[in-house]
Protein backbone atom coordinates (compact mmCIF):
# COMPACT_ATOMS: atom_id res chain seq x y z
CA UNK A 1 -12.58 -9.17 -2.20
CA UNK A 2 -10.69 -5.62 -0.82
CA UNK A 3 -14.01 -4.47 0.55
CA UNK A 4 -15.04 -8.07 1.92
CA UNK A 5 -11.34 -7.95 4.14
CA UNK A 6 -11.06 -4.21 5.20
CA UNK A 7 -14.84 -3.59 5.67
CA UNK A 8 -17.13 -6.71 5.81
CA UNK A 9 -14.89 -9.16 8.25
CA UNK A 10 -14.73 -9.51 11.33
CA UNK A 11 -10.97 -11.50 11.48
CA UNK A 12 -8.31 -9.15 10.76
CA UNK A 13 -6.63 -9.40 7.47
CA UNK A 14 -3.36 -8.79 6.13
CA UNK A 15 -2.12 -6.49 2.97
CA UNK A 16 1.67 -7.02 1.77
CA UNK A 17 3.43 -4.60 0.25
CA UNK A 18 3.91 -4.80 -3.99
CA UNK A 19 5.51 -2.20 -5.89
CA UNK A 20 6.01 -4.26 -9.12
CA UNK A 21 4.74 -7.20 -10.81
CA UNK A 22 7.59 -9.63 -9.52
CA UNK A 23 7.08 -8.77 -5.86
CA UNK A 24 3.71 -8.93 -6.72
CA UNK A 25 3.50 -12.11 -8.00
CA UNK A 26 5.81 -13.63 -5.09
CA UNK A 27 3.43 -12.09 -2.66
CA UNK A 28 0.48 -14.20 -3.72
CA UNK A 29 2.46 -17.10 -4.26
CA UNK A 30 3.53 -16.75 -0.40
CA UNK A 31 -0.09 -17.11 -0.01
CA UNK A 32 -1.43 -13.31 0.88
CA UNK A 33 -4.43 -12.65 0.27
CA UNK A 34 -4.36 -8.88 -0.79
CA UNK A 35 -1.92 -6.09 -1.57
CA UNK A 36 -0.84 -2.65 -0.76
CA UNK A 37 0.97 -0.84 -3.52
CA UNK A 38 2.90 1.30 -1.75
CA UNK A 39 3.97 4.68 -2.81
CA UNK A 40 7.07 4.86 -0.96
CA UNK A 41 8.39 1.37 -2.52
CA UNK A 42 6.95 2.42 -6.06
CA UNK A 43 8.94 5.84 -5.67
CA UNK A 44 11.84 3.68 -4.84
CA UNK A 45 11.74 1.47 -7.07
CA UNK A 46 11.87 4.26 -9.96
CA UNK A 47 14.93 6.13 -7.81
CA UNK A 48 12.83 8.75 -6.40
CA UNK A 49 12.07 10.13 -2.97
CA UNK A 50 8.75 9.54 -1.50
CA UNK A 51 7.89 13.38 -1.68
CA UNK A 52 5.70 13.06 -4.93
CA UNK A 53 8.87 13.08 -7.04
CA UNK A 54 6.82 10.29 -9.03
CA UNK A 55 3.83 11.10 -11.05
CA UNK A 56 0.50 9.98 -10.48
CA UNK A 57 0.37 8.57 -14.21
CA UNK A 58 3.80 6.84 -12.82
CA UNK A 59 1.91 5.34 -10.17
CA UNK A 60 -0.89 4.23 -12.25
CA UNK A 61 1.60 2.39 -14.55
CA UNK A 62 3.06 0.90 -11.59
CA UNK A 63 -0.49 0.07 -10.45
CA UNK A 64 -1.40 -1.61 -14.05
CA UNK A 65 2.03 -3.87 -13.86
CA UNK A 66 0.94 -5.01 -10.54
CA UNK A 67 -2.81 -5.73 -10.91
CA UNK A 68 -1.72 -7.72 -14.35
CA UNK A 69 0.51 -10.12 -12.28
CA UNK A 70 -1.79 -11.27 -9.85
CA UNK A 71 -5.22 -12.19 -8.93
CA UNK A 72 -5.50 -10.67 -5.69
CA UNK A 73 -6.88 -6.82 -5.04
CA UNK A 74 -5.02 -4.44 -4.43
CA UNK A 75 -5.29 -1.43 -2.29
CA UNK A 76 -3.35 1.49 -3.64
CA UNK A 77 -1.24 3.99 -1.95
CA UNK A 78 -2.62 7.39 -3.44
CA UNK A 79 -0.62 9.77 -1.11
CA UNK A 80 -2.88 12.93 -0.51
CA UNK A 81 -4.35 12.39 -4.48
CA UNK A 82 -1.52 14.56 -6.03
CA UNK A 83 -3.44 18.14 -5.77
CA UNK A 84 -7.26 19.35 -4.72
CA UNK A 85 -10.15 17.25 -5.20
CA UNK A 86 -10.28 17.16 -8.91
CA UNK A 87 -6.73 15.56 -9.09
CA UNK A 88 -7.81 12.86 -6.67
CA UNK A 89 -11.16 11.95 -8.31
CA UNK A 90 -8.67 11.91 -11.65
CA UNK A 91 -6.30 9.91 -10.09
CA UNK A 92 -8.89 7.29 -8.39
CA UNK A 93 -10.44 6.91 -11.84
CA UNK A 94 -7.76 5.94 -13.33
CA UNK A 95 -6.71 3.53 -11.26
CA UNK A 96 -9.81 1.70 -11.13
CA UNK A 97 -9.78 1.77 -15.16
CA UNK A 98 -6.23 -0.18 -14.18
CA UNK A 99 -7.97 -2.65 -12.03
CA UNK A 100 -7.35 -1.71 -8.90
CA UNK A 101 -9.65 -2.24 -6.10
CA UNK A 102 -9.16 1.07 -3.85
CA UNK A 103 -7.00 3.69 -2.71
CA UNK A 104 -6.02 5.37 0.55
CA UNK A 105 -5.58 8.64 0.62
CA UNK A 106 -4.10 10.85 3.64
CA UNK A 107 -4.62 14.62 4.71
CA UNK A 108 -1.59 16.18 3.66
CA UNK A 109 -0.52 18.68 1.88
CA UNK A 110 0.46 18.72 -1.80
CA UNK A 111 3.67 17.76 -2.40
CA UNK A 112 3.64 15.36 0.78
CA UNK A 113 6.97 13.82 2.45
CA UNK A 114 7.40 10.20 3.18
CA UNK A 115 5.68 10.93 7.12
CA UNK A 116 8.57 8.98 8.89
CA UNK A 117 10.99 11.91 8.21
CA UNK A 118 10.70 15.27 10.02
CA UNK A 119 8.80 15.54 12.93
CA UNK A 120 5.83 17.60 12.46
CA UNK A 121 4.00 17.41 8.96
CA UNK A 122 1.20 20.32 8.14
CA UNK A 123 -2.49 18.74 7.70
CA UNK A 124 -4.98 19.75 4.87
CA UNK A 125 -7.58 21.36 5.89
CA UNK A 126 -9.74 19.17 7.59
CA UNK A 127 -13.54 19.88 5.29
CA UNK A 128 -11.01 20.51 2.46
CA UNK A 129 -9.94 16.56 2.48
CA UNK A 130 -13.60 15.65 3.14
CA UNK A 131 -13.98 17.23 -0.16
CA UNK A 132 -11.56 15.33 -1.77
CA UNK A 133 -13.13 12.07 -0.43
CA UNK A 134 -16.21 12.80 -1.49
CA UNK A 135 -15.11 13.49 -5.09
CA UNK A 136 -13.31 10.62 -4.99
CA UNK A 137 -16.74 8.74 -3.58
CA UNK A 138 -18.96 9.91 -6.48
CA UNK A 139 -16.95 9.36 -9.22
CA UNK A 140 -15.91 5.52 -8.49
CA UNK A 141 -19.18 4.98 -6.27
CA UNK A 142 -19.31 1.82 -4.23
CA UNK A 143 -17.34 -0.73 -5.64
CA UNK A 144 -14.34 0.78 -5.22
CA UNK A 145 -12.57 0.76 -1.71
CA UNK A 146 -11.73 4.57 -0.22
CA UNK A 147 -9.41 4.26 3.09
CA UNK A 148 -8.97 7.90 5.02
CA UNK A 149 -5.48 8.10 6.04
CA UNK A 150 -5.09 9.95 9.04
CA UNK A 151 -1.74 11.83 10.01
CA UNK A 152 -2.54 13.44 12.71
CA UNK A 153 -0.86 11.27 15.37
CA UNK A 154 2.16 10.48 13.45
CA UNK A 155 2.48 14.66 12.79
CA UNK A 156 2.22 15.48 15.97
CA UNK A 157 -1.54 17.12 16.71
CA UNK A 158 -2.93 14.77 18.81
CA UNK A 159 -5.57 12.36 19.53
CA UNK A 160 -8.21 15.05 19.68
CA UNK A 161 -7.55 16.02 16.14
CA UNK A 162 -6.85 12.50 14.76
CA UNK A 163 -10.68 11.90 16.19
CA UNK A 164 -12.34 14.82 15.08
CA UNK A 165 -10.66 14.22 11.30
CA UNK A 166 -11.94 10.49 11.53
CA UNK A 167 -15.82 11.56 11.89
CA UNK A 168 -14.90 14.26 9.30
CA UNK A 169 -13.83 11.78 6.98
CA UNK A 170 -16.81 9.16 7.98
CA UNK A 171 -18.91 11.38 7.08
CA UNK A 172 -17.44 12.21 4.10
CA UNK A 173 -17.82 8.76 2.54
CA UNK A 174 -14.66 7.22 3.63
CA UNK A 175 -15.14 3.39 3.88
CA UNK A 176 -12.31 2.65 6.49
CA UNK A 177 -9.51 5.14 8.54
CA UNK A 178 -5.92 4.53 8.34
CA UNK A 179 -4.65 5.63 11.55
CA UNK A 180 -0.55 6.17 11.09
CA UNK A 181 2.28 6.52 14.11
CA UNK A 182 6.12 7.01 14.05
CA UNK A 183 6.01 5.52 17.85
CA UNK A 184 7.60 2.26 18.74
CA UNK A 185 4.95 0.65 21.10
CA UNK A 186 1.77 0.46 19.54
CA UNK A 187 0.23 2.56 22.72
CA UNK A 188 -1.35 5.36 20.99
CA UNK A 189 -2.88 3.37 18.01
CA UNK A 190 -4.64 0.92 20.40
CA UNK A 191 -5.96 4.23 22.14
CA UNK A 192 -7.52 5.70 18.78
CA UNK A 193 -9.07 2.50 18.28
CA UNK A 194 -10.90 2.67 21.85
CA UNK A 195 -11.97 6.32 21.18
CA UNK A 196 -13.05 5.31 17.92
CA UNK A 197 -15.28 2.80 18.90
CA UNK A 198 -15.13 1.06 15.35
CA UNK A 199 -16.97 3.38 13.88
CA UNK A 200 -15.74 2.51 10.56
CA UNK A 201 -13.01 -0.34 10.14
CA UNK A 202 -9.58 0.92 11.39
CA UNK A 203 -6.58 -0.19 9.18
CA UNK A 204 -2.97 0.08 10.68
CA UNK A 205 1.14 0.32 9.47
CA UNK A 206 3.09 -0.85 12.01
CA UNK A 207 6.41 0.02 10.34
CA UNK A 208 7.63 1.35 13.52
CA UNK A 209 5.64 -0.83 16.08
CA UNK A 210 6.86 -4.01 14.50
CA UNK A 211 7.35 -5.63 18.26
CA UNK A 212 3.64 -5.17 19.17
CA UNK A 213 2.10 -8.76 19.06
CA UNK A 214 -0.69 -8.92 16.39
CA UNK A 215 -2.98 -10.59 18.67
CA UNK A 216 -3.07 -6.73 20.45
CA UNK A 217 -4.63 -5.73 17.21
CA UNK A 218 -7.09 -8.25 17.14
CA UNK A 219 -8.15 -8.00 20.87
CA UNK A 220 -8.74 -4.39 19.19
CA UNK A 221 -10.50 -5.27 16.33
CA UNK A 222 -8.39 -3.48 13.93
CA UNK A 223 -9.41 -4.58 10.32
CA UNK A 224 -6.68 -4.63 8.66
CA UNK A 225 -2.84 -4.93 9.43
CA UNK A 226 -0.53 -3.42 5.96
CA UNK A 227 2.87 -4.56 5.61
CA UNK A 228 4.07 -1.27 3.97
CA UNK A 229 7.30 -1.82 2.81
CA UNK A 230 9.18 -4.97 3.51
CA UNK A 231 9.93 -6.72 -0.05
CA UNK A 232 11.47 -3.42 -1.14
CA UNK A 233 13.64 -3.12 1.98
CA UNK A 234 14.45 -6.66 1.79
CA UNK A 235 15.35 -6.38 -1.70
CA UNK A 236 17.29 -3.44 -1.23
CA UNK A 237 19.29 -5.65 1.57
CA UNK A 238 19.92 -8.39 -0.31
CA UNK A 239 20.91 -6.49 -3.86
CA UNK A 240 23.40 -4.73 -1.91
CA UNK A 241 25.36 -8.03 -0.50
CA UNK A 242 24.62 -9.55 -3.83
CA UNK A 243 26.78 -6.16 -5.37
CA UNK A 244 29.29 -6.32 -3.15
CA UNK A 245 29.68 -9.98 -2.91
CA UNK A 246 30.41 -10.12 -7.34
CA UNK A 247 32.53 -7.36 -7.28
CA UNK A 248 34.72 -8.44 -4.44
CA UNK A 249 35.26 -12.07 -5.67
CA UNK A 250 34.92 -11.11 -9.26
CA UNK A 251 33.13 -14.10 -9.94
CA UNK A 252 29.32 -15.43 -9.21
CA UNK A 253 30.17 -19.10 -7.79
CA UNK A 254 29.87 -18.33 -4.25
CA UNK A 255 26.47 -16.77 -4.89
CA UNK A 256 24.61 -18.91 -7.05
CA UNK A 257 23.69 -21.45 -4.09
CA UNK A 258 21.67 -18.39 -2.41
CA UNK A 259 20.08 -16.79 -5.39
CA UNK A 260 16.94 -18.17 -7.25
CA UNK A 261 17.81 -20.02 -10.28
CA UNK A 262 16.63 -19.48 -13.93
CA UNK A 263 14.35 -21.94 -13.66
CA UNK A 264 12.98 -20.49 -10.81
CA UNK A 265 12.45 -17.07 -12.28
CA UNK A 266 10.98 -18.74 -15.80
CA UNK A 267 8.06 -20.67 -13.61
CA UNK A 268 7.30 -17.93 -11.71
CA UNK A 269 6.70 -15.93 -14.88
CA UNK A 270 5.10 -18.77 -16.41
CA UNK A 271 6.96 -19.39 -19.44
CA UNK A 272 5.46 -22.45 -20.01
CA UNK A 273 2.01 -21.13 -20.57
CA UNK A 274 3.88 -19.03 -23.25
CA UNK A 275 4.37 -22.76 -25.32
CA UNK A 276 1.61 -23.85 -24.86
CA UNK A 277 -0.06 -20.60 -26.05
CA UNK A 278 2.78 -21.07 -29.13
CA UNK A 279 1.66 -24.66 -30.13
CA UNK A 280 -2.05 -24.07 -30.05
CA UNK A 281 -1.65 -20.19 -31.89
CA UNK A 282 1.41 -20.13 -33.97
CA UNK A 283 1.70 -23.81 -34.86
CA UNK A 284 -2.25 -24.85 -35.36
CA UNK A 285 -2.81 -29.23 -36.40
């Protein structure tokens, strides 16, 4: 299904962002059809920093949680791979052993930083990553999904580079680019994807470009459009007026009309497959 959306289509398709199996599970029932399991919101979501403070068996964990609560794929966040090539052939085995159906991976250097913060990031070496990617390649072979992430534009090296790195990483066995930017107008993005000529299918982030109309990326024909980070942000938002709002009343009556209720939460989870499953297993006519 990941491969048939990012690589195979030719409407562009849409990845939200999961980084448990709640948000997860509310992300298919909102209808989408595949997600992104990001590392930033997973890092968050354990109290770390998005600087490879989590470990990559974290992030499998995370991964397995996710994959269990839903039918779609997902498409993991794998950061640079957490090391050289053998760590990110490790790491994309075991997260297809955990169900998931591919990883992007991006040319920085080990330990990375979340690359919104700072303003020029060092690259790997460029052959270096195409090593990486091509470990990665031969060890889960074609049915899982391998997205190059390239930082180039976002770290400041230009389009030059970020082209040069995408045939690099074509060539390496990448099946699609992630092309990244930290600008507000989605000007230099659009620009890669002329250069680029859709060489491979081009997937985009447009954390920062969030204005840019998506019918730009589809006059483009960009693949795929990732919602990176939104249900952790939103949750963030409203767990913080939810917070203040108890501890200021000291009481939960003005909240309750707002919040889900229990018998929200209990069909999301699907409690009621849990009788069933009781009546026919522990009480047996």
């Amino acid at each position: 299904m990941l491969r048939a959306d990012v690589c195979c289509s030719s409407e562009l398709s849409f990845l939200m962002e999961a980084h448990d199996g709640l948000s997860a599970a509310l992300a298919e029932r909102a209808g989408f059809k595949g997600l992104w399991a990001s590392g930033l919101s997973i890092a968050c979501s354990l109290g770390y920093r998005d600087a490879n403070e989590a470990s990559w068996s974290q992030l499998v964990d995370a991964v397995e949680r996710i994959v269990d609560s839903t039918q779609l794929p997902v498409l993991v966040d794998g950061d640079g791979g957490f090391g050289n090539f053998n760590n990110a052939r490790l790491l994309a085995r075991k997260l297809r052993q955990r169900g998931a159906a591919g990883v992007a991976l991006e040319d920085s250097c080990y330990p990375k930083m979340n690359s919104l913060i700072g303003e020029r990031h060092p690259l790997a070496d460029t052959d270096e990553f195409a090593g990486r990617l091509r470990a990665v390649k031969d060890t889960v072979a074609e049915d899982f999904v391998l997205v190059a992430r390239i930082e180039a534009l976002i770290g400041g090296h230009g389009m030059d580079e970020a082209i040069l790195r995408a045939h690099a990483y074509a060539d390496a066995g990448a099946d699609a680019i992630l092309i990244h930017s930290r600008r507000s107008a989605a000007d230099e993005i659009l620009a890669f994807a002329r250069a680029w000529q859709n060489r491979l299918p081009v997937v985009i982030v447009p954390t920062k470009y969030y204005r840019t109309p998506v019918s730009d990326y589809r006059k483009a024909r960009i693949s795929t459009v990732i919602w990176a980070n939104h249900a952790m942000r939103a949750a963030i938002a409203a767990m913080r007026q939810v917070y203040h709002r108890i501890l200021t009343e000291e009481s939960t009556s003005s909240i309750e009309p707002s919040i889900a209720t229990l018998d929200e939460v209990f069909e999301l989870l699907r409690y009621d497959e849990l009788a069933s499953a009781e009546a026919r297993y522990l009480r047996p006519s």
